[in-house]
PDB file of N, CA and C in Angstrom:
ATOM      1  N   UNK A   1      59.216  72.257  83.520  1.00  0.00           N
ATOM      2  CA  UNK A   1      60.328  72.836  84.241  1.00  0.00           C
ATOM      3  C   UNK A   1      60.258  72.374  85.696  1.00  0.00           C
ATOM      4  N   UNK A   2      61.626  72.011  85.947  1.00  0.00           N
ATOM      5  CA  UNK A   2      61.345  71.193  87.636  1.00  0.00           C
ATOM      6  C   UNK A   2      61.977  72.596  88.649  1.00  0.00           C
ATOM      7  N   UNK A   3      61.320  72.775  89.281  1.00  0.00           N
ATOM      8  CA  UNK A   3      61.962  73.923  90.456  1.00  0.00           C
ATOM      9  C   UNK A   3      62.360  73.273  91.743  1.00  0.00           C
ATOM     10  N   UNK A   4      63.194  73.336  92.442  1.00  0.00           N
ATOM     11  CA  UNK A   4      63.711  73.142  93.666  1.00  0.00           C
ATOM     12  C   UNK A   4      64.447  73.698  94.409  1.00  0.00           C
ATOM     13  N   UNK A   5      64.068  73.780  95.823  1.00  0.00           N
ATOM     14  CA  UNK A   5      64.329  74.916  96.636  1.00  0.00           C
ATOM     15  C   UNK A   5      65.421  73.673  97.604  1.00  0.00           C
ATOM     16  N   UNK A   6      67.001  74.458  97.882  1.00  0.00           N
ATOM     17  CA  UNK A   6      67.429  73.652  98.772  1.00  0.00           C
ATOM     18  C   UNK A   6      67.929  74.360 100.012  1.00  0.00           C
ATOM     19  N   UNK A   7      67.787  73.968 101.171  1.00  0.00           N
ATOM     20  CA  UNK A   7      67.599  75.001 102.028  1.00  0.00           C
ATOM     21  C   UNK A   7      69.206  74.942 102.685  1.00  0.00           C
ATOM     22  N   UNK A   8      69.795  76.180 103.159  1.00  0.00           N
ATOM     23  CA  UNK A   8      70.950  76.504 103.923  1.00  0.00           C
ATOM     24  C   UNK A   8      71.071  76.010 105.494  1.00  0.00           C
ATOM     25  N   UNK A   9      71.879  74.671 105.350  1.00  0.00           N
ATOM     26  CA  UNK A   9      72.057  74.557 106.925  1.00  0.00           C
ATOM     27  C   UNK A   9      72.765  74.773 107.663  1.00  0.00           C
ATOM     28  N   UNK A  10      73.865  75.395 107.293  1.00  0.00           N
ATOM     29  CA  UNK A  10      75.023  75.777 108.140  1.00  0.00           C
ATOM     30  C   UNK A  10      75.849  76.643 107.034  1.00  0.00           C
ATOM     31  N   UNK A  11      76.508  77.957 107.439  1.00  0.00           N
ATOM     32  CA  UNK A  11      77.179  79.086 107.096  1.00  0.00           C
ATOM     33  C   UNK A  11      77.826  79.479 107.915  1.00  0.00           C
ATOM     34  N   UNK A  12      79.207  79.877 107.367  1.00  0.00           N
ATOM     35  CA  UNK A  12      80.247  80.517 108.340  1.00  0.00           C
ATOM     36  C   UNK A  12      80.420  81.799 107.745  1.00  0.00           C
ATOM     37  N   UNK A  13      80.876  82.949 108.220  1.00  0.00           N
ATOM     38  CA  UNK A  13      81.319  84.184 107.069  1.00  0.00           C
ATOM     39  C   UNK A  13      82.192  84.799 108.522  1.00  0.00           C
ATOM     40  N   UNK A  14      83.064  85.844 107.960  1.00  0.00           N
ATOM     41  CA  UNK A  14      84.159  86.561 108.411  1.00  0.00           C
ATOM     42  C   UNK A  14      84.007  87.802 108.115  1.00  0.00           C
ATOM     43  N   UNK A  15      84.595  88.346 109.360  1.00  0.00           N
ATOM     44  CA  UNK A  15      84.308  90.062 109.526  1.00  0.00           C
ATOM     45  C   UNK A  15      85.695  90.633 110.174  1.00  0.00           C
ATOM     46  N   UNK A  16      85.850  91.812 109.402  1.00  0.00           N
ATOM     47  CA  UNK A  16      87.299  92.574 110.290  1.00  0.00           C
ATOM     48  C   UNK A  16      86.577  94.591 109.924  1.00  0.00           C
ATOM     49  N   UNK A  17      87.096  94.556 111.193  1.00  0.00           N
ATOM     50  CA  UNK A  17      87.017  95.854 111.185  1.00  0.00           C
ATOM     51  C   UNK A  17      88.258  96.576 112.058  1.00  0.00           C
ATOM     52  N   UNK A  18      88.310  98.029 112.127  1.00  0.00           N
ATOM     53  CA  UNK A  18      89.133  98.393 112.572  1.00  0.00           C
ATOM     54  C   UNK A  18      88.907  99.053 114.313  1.00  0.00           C
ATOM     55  N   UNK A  19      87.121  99.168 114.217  1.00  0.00           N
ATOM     56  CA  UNK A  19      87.348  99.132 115.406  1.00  0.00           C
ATOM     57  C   UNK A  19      86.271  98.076 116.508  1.00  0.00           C
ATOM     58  N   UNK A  20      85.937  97.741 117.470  1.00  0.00           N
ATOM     59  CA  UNK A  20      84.784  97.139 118.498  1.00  0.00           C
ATOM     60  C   UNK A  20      83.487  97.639 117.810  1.00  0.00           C
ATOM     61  N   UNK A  21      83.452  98.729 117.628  1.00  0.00           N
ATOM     62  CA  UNK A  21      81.838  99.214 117.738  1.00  0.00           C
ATOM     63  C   UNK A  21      81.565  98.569 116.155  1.00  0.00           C
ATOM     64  N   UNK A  22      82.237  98.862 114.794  1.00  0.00           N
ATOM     65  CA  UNK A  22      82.286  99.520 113.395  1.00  0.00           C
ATOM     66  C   UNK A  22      81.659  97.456 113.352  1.00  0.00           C
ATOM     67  N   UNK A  23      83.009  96.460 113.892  1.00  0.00           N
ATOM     68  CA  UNK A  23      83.008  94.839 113.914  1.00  0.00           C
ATOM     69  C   UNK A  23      81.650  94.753 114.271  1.00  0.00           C
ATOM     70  N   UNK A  24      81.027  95.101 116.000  1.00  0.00           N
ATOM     71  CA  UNK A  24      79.262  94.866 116.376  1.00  0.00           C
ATOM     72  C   UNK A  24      78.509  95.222 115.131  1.00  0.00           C
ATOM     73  N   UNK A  25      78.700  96.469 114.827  1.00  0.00           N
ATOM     74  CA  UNK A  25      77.672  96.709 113.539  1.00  0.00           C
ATOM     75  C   UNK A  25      77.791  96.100 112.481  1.00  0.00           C
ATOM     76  N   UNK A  26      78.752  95.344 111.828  1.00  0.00           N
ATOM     77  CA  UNK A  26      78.801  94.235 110.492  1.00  0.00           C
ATOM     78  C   UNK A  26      78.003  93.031 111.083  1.00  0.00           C
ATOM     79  N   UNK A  27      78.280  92.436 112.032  1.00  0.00           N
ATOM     80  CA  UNK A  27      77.916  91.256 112.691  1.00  0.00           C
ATOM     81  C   UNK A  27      76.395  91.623 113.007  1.00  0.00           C
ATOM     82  N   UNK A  28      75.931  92.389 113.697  1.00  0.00           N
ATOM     83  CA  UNK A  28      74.792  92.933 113.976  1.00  0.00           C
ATOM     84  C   UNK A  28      73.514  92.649 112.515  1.00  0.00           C
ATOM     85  N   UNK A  29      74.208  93.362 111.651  1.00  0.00           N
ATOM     86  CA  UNK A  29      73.402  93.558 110.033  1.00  0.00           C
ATOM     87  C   UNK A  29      73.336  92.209 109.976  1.00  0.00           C
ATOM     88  N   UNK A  30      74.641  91.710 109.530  1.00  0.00           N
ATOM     89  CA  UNK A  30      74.726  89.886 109.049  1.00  0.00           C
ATOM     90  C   UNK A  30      73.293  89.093 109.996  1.00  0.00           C
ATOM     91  N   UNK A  31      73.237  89.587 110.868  1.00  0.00           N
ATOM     92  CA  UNK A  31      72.898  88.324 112.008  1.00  0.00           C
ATOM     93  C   UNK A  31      70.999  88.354 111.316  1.00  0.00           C
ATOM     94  N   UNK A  32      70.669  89.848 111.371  1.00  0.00           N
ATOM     95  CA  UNK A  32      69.633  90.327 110.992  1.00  0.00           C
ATOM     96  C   UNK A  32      68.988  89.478 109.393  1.00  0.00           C
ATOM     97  N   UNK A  33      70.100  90.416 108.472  1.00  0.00           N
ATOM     98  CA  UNK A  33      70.083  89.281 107.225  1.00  0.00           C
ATOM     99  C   UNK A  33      69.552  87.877 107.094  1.00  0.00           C
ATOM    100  N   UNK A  34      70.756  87.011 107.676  1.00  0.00           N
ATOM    101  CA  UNK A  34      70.480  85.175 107.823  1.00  0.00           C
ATOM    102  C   UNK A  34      69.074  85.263 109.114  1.00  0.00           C
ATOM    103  N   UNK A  35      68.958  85.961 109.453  1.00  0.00           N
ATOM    104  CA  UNK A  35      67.624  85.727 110.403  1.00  0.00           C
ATOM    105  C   UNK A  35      66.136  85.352 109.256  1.00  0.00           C
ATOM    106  N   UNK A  36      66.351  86.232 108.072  1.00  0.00           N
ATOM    107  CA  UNK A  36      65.569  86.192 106.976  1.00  0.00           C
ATOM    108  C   UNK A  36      65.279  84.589 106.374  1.00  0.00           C
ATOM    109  N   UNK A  37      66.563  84.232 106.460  1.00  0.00           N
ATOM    110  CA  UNK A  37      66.411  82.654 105.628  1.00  0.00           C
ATOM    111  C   UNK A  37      66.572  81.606 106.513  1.00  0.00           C
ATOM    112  N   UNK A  38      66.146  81.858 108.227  1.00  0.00           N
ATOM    113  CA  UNK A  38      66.025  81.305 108.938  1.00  0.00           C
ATOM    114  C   UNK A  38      67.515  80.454 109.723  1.00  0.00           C
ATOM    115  N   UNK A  39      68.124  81.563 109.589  1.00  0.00           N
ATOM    116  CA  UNK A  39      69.369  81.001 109.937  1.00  0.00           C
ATOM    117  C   UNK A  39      69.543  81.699 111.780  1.00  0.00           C
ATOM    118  N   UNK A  40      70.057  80.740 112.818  1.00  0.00           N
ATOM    119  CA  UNK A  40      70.269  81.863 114.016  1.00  0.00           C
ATOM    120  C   UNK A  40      72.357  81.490 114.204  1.00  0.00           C
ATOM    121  N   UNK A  41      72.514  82.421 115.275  1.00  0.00           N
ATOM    122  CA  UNK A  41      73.923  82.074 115.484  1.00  0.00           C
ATOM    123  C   UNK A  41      74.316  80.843 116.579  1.00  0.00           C
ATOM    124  N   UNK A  42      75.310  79.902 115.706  1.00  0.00           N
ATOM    125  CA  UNK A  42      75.532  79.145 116.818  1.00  0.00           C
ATOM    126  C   UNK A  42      76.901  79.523 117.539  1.00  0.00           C
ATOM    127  N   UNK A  43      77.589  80.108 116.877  1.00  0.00           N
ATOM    128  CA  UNK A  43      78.718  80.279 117.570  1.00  0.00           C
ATOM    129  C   UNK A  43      79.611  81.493 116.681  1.00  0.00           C
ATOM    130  N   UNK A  44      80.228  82.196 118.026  1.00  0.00           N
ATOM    131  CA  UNK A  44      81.395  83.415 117.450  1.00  0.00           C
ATOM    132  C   UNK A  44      82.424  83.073 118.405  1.00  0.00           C
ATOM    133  N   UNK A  45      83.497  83.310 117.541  1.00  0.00           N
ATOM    134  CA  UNK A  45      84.391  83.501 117.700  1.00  0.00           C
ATOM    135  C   UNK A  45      85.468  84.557 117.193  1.00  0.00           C
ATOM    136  N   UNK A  46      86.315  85.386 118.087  1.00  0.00           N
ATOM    137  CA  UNK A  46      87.037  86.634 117.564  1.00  0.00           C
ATOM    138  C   UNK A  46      87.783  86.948 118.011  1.00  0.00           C
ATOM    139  N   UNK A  47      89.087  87.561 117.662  1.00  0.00           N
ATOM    140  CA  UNK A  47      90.185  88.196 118.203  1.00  0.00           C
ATOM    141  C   UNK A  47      91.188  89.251 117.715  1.00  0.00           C
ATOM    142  N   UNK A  48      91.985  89.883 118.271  1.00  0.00           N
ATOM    143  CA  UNK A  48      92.585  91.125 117.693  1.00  0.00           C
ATOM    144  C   UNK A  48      94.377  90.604 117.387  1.00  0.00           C
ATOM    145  N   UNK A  49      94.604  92.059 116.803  1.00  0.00           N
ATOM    146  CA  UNK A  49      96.071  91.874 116.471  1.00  0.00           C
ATOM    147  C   UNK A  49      96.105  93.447 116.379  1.00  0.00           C
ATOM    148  N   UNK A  50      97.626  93.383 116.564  1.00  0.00           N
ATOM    149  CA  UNK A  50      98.344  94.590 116.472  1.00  0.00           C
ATOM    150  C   UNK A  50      99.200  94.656 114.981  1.00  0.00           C
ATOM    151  N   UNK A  51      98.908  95.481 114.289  1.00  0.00           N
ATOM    152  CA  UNK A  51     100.182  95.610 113.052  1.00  0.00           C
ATOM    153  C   UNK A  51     100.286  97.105 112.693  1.00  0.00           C
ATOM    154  N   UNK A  52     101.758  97.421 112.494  1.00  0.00           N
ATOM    155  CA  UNK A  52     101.745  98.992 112.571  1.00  0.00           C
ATOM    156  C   UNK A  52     101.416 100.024 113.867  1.00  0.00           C
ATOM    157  N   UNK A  53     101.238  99.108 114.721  1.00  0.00           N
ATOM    158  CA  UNK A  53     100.636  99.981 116.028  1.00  0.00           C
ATOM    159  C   UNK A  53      99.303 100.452 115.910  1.00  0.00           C
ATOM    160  N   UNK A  54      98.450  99.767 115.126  1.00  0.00           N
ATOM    161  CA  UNK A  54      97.075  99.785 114.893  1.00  0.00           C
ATOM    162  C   UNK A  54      96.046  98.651 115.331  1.00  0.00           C
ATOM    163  N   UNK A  55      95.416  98.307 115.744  1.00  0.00           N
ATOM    164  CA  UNK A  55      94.524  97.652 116.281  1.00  0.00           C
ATOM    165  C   UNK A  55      93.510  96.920 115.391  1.00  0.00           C
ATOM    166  N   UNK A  56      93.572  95.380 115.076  1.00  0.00           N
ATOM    167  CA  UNK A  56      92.302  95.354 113.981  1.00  0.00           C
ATOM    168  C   UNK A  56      91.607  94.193 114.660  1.00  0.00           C
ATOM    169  N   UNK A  57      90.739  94.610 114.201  1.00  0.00           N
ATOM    170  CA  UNK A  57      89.439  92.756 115.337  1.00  0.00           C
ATOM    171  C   UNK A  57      88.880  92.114 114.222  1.00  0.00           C
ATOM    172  N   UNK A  58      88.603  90.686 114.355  1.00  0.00           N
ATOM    173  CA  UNK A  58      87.707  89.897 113.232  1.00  0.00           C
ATOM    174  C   UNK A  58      87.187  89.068 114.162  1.00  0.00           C
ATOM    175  N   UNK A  59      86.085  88.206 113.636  1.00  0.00           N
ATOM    176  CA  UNK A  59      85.299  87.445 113.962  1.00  0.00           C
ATOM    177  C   UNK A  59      84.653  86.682 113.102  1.00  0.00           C
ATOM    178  N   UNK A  60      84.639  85.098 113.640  1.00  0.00           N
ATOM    179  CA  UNK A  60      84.269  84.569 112.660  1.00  0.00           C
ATOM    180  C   UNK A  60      82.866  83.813 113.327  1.00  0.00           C
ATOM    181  N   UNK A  61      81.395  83.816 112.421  1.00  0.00           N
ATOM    182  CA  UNK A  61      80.466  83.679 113.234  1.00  0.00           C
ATOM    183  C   UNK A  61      79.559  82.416 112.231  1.00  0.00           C
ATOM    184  N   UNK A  62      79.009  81.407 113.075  1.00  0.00           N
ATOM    185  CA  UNK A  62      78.745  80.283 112.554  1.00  0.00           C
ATOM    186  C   UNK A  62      77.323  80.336 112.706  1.00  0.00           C
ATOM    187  N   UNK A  63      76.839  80.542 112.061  1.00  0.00           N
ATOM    188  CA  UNK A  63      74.941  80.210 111.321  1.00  0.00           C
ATOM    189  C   UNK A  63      74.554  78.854 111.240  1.00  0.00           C
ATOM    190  N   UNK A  64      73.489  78.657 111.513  1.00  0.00           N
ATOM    191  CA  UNK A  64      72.874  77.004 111.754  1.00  0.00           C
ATOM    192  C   UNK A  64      71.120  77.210 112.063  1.00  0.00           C
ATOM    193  N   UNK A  65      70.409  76.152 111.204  1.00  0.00           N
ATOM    194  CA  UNK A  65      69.289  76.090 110.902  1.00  0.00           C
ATOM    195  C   UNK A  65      68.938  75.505 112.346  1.00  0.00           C
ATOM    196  N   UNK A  66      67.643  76.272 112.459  1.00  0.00           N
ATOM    197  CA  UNK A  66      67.140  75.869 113.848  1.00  0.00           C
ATOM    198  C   UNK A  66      66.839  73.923 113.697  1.00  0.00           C
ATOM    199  N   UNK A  67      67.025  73.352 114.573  1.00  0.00           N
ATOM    200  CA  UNK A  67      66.304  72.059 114.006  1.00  0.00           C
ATOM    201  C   UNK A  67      65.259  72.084 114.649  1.00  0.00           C
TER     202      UNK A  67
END
């Protein structure tokens, strides 16, 4: 049996929440998580919208293997 391990070099994933704090705490966990498989953040990016007169934020945050 042949085993092989292939390692993660770059990941993007997406987050919405409804409010600032609820968005830090998804992103926060995530960051923690990929810290495990040696992943750090290279870049976020995020912004809001209005619909219904409600407020929603996302962010989209880019993971990358240390070199």
């Amino acid at each position: 049996m042949n085993f092989q391990l292939d390692l993660i070099k770059d990941k993007v994933e997406f987050f919405e929440a409804a409010s600032l704090q609820e968005l830090e705490k998804k992103i926060n966990t995530q960051i923690e998580n990929n810290q495990a498989i040696l992943l750090r953040v290279r870049s976020v990016s995020h912004q809001s919208a209005v619909v219904d007169d409600r407020i929603y934020y996302s962010a989209v945050v880019h993971f990358a293997a240390e070199a």
